[in-house]
Protein backbone atom coordinates (compact mmCIF):
# COMPACT_ATOMS: atom_id res chain seq x y z
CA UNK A 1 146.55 70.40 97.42
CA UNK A 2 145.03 72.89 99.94
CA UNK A 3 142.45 74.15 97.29
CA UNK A 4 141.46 70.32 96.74
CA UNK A 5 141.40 69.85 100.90
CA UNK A 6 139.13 73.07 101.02
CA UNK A 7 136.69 72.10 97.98
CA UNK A 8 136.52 68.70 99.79
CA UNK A 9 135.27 70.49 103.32
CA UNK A 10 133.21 72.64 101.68
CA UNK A 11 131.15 69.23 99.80
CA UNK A 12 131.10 68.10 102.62
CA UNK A 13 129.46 70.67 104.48
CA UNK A 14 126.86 71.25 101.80
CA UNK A 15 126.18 67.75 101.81
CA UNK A 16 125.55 67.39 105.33
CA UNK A 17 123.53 70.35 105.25
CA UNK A 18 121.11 69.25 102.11
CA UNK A 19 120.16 66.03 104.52
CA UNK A 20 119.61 68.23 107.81
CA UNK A 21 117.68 69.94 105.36
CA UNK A 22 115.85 66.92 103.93
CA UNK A 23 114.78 65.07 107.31
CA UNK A 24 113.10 68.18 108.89
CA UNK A 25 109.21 68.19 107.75
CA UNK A 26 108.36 70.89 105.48
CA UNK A 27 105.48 73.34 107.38
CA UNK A 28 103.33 74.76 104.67
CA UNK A 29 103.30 78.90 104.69
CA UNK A 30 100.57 80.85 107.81
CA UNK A 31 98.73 83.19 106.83
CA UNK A 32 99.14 85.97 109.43
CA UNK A 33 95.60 87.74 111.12
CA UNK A 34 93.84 90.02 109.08
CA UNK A 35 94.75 93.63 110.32
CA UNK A 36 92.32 95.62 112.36
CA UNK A 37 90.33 99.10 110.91
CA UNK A 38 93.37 100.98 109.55
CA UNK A 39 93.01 104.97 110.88
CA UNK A 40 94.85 105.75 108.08
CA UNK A 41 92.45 104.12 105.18
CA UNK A 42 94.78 101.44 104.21
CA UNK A 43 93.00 98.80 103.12
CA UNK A 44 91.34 96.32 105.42
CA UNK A 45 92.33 92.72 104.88
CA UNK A 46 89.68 89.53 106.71
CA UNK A 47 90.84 86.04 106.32
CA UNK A 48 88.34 83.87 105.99
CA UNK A 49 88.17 79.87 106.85
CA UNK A 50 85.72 77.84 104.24
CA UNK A 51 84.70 74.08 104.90
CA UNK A 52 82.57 72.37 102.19
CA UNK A 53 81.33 68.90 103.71
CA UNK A 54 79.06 66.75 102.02
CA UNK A 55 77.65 63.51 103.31
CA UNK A 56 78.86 60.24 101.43
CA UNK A 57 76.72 57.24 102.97
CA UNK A 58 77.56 57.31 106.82
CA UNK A 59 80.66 59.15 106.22
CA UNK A 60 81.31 63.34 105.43
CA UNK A 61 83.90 64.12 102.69
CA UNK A 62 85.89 67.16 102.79
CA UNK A 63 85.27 68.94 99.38
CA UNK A 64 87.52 71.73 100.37
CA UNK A 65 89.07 73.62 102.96
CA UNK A 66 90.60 77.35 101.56
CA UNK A 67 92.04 79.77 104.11
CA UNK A 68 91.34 83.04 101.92
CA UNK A 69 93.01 86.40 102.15
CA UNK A 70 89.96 88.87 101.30
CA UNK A 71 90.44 92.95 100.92
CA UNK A 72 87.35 94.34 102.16
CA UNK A 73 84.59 95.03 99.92
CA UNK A 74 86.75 93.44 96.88
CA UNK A 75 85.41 90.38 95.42
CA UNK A 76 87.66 86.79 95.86
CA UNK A 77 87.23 83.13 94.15
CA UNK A 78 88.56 79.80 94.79
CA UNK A 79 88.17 76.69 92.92
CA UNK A 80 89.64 73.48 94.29
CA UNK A 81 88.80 71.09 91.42
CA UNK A 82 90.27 71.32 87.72
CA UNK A 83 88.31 71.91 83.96
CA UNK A 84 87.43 70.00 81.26
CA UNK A 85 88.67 71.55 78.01
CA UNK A 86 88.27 68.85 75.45
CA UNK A 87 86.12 71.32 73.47
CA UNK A 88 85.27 74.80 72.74
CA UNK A 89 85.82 76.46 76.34
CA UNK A 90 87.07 74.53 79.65
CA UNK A 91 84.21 73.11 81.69
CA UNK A 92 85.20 74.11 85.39
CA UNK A 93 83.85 71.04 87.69
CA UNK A 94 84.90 70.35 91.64
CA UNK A 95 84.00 73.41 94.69
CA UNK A 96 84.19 76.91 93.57
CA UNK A 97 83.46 79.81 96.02
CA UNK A 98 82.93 83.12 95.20
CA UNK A 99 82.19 85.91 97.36
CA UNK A 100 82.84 89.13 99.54
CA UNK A 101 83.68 90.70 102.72
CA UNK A 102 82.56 93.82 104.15
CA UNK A 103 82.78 95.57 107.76
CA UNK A 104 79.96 96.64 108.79
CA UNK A 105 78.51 98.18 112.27
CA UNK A 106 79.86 97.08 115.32
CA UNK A 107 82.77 95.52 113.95
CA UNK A 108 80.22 92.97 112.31
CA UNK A 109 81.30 91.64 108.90
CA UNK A 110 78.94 90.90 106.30
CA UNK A 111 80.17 87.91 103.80
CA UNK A 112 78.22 87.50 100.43
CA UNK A 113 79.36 83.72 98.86
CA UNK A 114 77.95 81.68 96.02
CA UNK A 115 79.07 77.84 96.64
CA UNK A 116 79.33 75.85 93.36
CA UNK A 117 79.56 72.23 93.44
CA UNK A 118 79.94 70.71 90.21
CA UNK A 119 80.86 66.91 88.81
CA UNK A 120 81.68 65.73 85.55
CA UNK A 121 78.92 63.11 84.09
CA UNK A 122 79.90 60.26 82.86
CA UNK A 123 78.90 60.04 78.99
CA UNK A 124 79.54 57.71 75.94
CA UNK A 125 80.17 60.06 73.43
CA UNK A 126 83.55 61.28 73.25
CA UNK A 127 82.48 64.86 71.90
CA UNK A 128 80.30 65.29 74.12
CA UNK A 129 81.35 66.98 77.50
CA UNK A 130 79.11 67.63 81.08
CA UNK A 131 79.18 68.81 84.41
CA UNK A 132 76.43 68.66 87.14
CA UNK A 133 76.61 72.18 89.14
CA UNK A 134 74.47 73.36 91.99
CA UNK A 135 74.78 76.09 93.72
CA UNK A 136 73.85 78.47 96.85
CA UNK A 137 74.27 81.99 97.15
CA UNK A 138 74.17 83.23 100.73
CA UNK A 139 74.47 86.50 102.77
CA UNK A 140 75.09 86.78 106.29
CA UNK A 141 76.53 88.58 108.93
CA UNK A 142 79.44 86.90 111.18
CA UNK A 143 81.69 87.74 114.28
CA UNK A 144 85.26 87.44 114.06
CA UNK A 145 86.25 84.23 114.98
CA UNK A 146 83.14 82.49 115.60
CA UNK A 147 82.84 79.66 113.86
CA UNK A 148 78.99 79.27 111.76
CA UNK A 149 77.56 76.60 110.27
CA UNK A 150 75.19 76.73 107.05
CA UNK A 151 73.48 73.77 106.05
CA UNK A 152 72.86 73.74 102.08
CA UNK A 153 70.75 70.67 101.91
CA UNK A 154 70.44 67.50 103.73
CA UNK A 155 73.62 66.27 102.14
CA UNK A 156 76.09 69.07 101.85
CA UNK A 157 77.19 71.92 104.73
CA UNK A 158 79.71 74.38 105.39
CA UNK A 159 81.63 76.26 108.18
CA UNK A 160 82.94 79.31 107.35
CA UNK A 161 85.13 81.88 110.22
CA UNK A 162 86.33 84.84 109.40
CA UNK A 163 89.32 86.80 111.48
């Protein structure tokens, strides 16, 4: 009788727990600041904040918004999108960036990206897979945390800060 008593306590508990649990909102995971210039050559970490706009009519869409975790002078990608892989090798469509992150004087960083923007065309044969890509490759030299804008064409943008 007292092991039943105890087991019943103890489902309760658990129970009572799993809904505390439940109704508090789930916080996604923080990245924390990159660390400052290591004395002791560890490597040197920048995390960088990437948002691809592009105009749709009188509105701007989001195409993404990656928070990335870059080792400097080590090259980093992100796609937020999905492939195609009906056939032979996947076709990669949606916002890729690729790109790099080096200190440079004065505690100035210098960030190499190419920006791919790629959609899937529409086609009427079945065996017959395409995607519409353009791209920009840009270098430039940033402050830590100032925000900087980059206009690709009339239509598409991005703002990219780097910590």
């Amino acid at each position: 009788m007292r092991h039943l008593m105890f087991l019943t306590t103890a489902c309760g508990v658990a129970a009572c727990l799993a809904m505390a649990a439940a109704q508090q909102p789930q916080q996604p995971p923080r990245l924390s600041a990159a660390p400052e210039l290591a004395p002791n050559g560890q490597q040197q970490y920048h995390t960088l904040n990437i948002k691809v706009y592009e105009k749709r009519g009188d509105s701007q869409k989001n195409l993404a918004d990656p928070t990335i975790l870059a080792a400097d002078q080590k090259p980093f990608s992100f796609i937020s999108g999905g492939e195609i892989a009906q056939i032979g090798p996947a076709l990669e469509f949606g916002t890729r960036v690729d790109g790099s992150v080096e200190t440079i004087e004065g505690g100035l960083l210098q960030v190499t990206l190419r920006i791919s923007i790629g959609n899937p065309v529409p086609l009427d044969d079945p065996d017959t897979v395409a995607v519409r890509s353009r791209s920009i490759d840009v270098r430039m030299k940033l402050k830590r945390s100032a925000k900087t804008t980059f206009q690709v064409d009339a239509d598409t943008w991005f703002d990219i800060c780097a910590n």
